[in-house]
C-alpha atoms as a PDB file:
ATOM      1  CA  UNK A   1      17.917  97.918   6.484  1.00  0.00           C
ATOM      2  CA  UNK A   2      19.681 101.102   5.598  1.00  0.00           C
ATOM      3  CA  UNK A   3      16.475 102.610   4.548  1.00  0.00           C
ATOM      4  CA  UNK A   4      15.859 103.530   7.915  1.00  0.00           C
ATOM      5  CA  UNK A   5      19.202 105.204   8.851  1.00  0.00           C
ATOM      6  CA  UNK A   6      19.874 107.968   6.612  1.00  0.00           C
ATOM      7  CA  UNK A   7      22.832 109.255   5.366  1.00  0.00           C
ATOM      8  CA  UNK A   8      24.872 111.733   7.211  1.00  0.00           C
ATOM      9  CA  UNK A   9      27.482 113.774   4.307  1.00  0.00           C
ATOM     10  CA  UNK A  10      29.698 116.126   5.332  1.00  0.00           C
ATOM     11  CA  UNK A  11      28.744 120.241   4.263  1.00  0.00           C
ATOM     12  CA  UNK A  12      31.589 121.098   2.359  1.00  0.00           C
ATOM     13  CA  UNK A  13      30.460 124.955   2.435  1.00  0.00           C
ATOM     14  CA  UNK A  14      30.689 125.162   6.130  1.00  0.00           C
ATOM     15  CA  UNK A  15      33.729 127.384   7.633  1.00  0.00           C
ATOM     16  CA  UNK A  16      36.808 126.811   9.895  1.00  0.00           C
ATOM     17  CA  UNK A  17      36.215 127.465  13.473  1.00  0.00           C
ATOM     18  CA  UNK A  18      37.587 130.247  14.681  1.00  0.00           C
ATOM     19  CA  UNK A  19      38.607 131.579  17.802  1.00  0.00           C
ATOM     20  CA  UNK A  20      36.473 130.451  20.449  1.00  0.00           C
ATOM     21  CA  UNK A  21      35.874 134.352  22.622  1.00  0.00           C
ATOM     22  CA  UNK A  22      36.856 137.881  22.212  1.00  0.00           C
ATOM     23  CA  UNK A  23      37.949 137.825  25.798  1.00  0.00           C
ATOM     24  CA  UNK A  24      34.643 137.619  27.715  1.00  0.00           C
ATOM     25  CA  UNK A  25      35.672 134.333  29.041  1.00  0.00           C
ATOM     26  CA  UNK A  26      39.135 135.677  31.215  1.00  0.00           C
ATOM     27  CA  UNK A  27      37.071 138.211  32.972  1.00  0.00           C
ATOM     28  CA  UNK A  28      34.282 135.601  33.825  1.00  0.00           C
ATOM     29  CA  UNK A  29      37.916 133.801  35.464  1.00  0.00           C
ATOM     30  CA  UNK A  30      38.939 136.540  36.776  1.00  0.00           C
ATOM     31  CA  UNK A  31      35.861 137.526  38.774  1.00  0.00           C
ATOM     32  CA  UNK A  32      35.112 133.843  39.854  1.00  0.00           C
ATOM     33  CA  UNK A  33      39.118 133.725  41.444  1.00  0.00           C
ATOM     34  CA  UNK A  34      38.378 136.448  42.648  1.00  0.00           C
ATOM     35  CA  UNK A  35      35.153 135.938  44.558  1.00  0.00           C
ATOM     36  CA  UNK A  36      36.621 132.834  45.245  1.00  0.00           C
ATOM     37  CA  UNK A  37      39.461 134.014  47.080  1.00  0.00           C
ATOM     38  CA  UNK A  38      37.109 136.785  48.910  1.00  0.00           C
ATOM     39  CA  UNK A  39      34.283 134.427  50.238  1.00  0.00           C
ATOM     40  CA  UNK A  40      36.016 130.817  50.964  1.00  0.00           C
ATOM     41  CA  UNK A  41      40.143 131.577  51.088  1.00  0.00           C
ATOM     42  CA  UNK A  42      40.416 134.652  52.583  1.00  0.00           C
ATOM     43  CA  UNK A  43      37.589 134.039  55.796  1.00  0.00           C
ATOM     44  CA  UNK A  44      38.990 130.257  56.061  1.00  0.00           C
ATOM     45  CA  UNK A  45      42.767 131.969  56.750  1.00  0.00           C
ATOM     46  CA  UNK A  46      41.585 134.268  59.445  1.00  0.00           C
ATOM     47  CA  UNK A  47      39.550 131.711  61.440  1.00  0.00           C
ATOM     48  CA  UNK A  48      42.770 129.034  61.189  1.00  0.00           C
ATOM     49  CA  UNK A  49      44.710 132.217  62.571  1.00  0.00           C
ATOM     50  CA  UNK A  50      42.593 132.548  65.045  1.00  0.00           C
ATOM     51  CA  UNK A  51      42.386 129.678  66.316  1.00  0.00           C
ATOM     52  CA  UNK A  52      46.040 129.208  65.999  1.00  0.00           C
ATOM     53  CA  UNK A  53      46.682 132.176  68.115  1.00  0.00           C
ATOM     54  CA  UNK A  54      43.725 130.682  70.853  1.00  0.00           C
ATOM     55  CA  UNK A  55      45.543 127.589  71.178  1.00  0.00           C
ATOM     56  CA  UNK A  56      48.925 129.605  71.577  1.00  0.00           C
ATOM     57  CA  UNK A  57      47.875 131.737  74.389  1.00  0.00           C
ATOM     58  CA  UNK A  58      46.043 129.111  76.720  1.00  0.00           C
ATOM     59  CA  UNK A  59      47.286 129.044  80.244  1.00  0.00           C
ATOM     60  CA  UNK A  60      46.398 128.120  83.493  1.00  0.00           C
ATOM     61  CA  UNK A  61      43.078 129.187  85.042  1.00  0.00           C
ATOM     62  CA  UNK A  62      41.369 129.580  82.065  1.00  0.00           C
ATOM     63  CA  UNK A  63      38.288 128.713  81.350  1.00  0.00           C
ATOM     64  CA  UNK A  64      37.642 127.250  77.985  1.00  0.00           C
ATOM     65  CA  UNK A  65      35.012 125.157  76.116  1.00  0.00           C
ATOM     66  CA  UNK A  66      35.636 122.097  74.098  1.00  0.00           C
ATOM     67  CA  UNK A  67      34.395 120.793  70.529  1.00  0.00           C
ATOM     68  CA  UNK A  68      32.402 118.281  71.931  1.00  0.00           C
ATOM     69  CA  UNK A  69      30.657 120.821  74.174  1.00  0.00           C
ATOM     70  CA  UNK A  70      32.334 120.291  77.484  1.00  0.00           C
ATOM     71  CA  UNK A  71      33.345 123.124  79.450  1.00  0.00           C
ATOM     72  CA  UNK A  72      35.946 123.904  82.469  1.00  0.00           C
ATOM     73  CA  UNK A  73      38.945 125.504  83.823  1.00  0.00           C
ATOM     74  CA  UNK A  74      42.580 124.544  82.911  1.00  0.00           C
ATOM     75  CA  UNK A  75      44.346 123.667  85.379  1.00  0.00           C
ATOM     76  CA  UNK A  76      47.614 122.198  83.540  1.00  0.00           C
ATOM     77  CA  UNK A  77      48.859 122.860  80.123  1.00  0.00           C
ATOM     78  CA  UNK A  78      51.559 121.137  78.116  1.00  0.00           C
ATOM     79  CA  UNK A  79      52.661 121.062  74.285  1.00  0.00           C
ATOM     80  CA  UNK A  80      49.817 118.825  73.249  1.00  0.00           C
ATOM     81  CA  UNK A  81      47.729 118.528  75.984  1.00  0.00           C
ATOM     82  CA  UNK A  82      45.287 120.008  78.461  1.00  0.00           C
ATOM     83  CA  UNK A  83      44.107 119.002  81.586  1.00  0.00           C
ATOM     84  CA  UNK A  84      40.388 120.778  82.554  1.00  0.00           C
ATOM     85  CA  UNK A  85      38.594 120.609  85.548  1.00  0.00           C
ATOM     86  CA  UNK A  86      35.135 119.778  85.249  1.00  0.00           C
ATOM     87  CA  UNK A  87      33.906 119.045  88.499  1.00  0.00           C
ATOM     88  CA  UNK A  88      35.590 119.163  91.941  1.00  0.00           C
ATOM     89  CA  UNK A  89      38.071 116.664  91.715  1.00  0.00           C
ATOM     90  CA  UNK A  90      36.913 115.535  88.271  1.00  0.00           C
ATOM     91  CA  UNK A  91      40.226 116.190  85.944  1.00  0.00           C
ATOM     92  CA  UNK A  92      39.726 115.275  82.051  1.00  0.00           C
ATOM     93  CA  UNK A  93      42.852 115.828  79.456  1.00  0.00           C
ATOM     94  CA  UNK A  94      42.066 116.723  75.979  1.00  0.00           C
ATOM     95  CA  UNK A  95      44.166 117.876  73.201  1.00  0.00           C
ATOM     96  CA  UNK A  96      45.294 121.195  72.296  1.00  0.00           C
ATOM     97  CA  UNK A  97      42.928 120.943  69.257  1.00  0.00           C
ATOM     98  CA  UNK A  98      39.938 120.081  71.042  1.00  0.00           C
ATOM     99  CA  UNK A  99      39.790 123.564  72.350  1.00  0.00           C
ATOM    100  CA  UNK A 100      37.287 125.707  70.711  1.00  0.00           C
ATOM    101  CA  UNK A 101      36.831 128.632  72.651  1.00  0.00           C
ATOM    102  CA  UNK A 102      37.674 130.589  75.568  1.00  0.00           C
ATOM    103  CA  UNK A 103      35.232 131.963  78.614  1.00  0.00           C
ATOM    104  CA  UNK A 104      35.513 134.870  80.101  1.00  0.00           C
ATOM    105  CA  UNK A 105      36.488 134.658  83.630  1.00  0.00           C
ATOM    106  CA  UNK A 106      33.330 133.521  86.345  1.00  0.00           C
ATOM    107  CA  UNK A 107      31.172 132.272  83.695  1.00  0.00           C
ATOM    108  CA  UNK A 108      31.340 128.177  85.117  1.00  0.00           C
ATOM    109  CA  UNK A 109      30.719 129.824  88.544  1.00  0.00           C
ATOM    110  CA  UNK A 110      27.395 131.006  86.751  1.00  0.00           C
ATOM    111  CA  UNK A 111      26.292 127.956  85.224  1.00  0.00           C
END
């Protein structure tokens, strides 16, 4: 059966293997970290900031939207928590994180 399979010998003759690069490869590196940092890091900082400093400066009578869409007027506001007014006399608390952004001032009066 080995008539099928041939033989696979070793080429004495062939060289070492050298060095992979001549230095090609670090500036490919470099230029992906760098991109890297410049499209994903960097952008993904200032919006956490952002938000951070949102969250930070919430206070009473402000009108804000939530993640899931819902928007009203804060009417209490604790470490954790928020308390929005929908409606008249319709109260609904929601974290701190489930505030996305802030209205300016009149626009539920609009709506």
């Amino acid at each position: 059966m080995s008539f099928l399979i041939p033989a696979a010998y070793a080429d004495a003759a062939a060289p070492a293997a050298g060095p992979a690069g001549t230095g090609f490869e670090w500036i490919f590196l470099v230029g992906f970290l760098v991109i890297f940092y410049l499209m994903i890091w960097r952008p993904q900082a200032k919006r956490a900031k952002e938000q951070k400093n949102l969250l930070s400066n919430l206070q009473k009578g402000d009108e804000v939207v939530t993640n899931g869409g819902i928007a009203g007027k804060i009417i209490k506001v604790s470490d954790d928590f928020v308390v929005l007014e929908v409606s008249d006399n319709v109260e609904l608390k929601f974290q701190k994180g489930a505030i996305a952004a802030t209205l300016p001032k009149g626009t539920l009066k609009a709506i």
